[in-house]
Protein backbone atom coordinates (compact mmCIF):
# COMPACT_ATOMS: atom_id res chain seq x y z
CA UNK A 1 33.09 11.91 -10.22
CA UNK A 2 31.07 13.46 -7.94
CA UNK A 3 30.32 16.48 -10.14
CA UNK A 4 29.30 13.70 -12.82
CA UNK A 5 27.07 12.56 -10.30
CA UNK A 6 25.60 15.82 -9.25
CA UNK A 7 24.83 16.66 -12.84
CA UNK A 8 23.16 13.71 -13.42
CA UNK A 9 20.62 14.13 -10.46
CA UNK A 10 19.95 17.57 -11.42
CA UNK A 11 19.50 16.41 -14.89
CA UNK A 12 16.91 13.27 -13.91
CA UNK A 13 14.95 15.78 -11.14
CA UNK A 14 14.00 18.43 -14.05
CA UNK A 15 13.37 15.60 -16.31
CA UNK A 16 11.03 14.60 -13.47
CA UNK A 17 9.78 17.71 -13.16
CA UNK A 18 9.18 18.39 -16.90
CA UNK A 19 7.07 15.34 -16.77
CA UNK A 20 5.23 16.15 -13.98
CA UNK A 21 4.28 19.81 -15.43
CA UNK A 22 3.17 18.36 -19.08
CA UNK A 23 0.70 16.42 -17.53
CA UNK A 24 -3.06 18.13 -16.95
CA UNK A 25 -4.10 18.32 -13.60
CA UNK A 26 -8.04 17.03 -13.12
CA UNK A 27 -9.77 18.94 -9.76
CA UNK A 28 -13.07 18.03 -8.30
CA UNK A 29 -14.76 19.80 -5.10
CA UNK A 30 -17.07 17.11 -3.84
CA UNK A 31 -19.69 18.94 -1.28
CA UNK A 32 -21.50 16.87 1.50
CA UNK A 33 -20.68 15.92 4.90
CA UNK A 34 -17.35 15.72 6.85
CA UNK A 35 -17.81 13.05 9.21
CA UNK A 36 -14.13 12.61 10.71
CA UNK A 37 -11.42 14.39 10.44
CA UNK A 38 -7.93 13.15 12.46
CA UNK A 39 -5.29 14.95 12.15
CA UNK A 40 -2.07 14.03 14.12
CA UNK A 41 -3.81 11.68 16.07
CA UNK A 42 -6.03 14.45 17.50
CA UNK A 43 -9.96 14.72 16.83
CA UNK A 44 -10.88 17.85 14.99
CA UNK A 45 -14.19 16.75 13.32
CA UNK A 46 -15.72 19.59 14.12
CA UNK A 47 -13.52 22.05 12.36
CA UNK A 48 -13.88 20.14 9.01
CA UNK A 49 -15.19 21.85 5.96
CA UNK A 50 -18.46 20.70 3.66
CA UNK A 51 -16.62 19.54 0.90
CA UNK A 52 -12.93 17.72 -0.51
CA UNK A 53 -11.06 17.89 -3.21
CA UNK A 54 -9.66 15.19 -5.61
CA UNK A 55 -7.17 15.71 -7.51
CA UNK A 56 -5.40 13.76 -10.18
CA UNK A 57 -2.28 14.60 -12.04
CA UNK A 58 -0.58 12.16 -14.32
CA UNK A 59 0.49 9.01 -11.52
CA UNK A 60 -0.76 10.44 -8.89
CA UNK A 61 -4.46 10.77 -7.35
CA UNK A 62 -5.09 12.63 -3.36
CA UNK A 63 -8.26 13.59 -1.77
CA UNK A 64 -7.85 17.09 0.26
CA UNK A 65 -9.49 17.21 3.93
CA UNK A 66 -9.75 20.76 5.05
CA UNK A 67 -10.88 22.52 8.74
CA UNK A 68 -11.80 25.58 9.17
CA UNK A 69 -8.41 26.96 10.65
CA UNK A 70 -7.05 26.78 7.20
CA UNK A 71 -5.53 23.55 8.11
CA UNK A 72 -5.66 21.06 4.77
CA UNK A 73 -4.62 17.50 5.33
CA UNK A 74 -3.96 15.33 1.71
CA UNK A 75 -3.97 11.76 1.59
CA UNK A 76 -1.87 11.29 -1.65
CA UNK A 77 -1.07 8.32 -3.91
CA UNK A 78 0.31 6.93 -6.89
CA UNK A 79 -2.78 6.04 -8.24
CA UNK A 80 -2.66 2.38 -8.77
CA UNK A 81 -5.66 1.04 -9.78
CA UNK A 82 -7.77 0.66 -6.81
CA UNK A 83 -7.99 -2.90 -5.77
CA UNK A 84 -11.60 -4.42 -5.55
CA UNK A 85 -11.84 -5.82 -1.98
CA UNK A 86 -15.24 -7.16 -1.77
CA UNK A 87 -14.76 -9.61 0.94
CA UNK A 88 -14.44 -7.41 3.12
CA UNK A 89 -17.62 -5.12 2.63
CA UNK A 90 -15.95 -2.19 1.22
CA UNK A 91 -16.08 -1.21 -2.65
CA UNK A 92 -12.46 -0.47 -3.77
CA UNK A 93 -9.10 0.32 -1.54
CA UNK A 94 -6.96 2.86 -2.91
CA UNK A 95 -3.06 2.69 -1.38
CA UNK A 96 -1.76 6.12 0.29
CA UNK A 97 1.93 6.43 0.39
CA UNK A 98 1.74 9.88 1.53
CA UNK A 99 0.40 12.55 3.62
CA UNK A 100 0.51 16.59 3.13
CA UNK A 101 -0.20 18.66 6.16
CA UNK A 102 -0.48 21.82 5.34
CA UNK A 103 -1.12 24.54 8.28
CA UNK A 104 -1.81 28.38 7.91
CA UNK A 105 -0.12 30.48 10.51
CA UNK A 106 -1.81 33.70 12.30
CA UNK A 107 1.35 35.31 9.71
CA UNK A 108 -0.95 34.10 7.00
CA UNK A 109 2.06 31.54 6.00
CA UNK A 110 1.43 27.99 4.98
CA UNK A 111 3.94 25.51 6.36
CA UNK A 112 3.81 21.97 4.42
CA UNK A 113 4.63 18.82 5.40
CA UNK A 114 5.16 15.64 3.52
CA UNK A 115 4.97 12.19 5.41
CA UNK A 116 5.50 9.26 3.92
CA UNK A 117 3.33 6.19 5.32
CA UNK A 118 1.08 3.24 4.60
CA UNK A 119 -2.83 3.64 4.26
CA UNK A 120 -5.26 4.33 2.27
CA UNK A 121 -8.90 5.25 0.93
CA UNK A 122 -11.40 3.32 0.94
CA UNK A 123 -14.89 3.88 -0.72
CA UNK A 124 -17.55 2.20 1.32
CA UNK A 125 -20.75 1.29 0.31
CA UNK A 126 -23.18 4.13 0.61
CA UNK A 127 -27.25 4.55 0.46
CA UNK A 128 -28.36 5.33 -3.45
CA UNK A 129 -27.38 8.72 -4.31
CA UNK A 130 -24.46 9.08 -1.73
CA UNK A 131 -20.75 7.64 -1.69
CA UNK A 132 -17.78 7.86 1.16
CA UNK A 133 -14.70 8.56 0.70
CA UNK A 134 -12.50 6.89 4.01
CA UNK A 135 -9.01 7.92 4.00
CA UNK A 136 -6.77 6.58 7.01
CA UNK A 137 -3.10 6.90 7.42
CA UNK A 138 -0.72 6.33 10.58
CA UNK A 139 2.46 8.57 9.96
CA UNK A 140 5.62 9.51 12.42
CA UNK A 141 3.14 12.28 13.84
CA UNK A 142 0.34 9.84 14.38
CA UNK A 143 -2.78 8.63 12.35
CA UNK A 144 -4.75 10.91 9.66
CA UNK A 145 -8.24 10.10 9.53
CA UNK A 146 -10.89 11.80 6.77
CA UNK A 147 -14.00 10.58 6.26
CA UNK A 148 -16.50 12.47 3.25
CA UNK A 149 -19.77 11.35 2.47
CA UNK A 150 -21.15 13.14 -0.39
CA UNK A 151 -24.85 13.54 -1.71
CA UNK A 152 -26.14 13.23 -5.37
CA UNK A 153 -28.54 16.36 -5.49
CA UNK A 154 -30.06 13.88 -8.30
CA UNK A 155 -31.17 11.53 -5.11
CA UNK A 156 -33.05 14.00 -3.57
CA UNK A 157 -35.68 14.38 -6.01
C-alpha cells in the first residue's frame, strides 16, 4: 500500500512538473524607481535596484524586488485574474500566496526560501506615462514590502 502510494505521488509530481516545463515562460525588466523595499520586516529601501522583473509562466505570475546585496525578494501568485477594486482608489489587486527570498552569501551561494502567505499587488493609479507596482505580504518572518514605479520614456517627450 504504501509503495502504491509512493508511486503515485512520484508519478502526479513529474506530471506536475512536465506541465510546468511545457509551458513558455514570459520575462519583463521594468526600469524606474524603487520606492520601498521591506524585507523581513526590516527597511532596506535604499539597497533596492532600478528596475523588477515580471514573470509569467503558465498559472503563475511574480514580480522580482532586488537590492543591491544580491538579495531578490518575489512576490508570487497564481495568477488569477486581478480583481478590479475601484472603490477603494487602487486599479486592480492581484492575490500573493507566496514569497521567495532569495539571499547570496559572501560564498557566492544563493539560499532560497519559499513562504507561503496572504497579500498581494496592487497597481495604483499613477501620473500619465508612469504605473506602480505595490506588492505587500506579511509571512512567518515578517512583512515584504516592494513598491516600483516605472516611467514611459514615451511620457517624457
Amino acid at each position: 500500500m504504501l509503495t502504491r502510494l509512493l508511486t503515485v505521488l512520484v508519478l502526479l509530481g513529474l506530471s506536475c512538473t512536465a506541465e510546468l516545463h511545457a509551458q513558455p515562460m514570459t520575462r519583463n525588466v521594468l526600469k524606474g524607481t524603487c520606492e520601498k523595499l521591506v524585507v523581513a520586516g526590516k527597511d532596506v529601501s535604499p539597497t533596492c535596484g532600478e528596475s523588477i522583473v515580471n514573470t509569467v509562466q503558465g498559472r503563475r505570475t511574480s514580480f522580482d524586488f532586488t537590492s543591491s546585496d544580491g538579495t531578490t525578494v518575489s512576490f508570487s501568485g497564481t495568477g488569477m485574474p486581478q480583481d478590479r477594486q475601484e472603490e477603494v482608489g487602487v486599479d486592480a489587486l492581484q492575490p500573493v500566496s507566496a514569497v521567495i527570498l532569495s539571499v547570496k552569501a559572501t560564498d557566492g551561494g544563493i539560499t532560497r526560501d519559499t513562504l507561503m502567505t496572504v497579500g498581494s499587488c496592487r497597481f495604483p493609479q499613477a501620473g500619465p506615462g508612469r504605473s506602480t507596482v505595490a506588492c505587500a505580504a506579511d509571512t512567518q518572518r515578517g512583512r515584504f514590502e516592494g513598491t516600483f514605479t516605472t516611467t514611459s520614456e514615451a511620457a517624457g517627450k
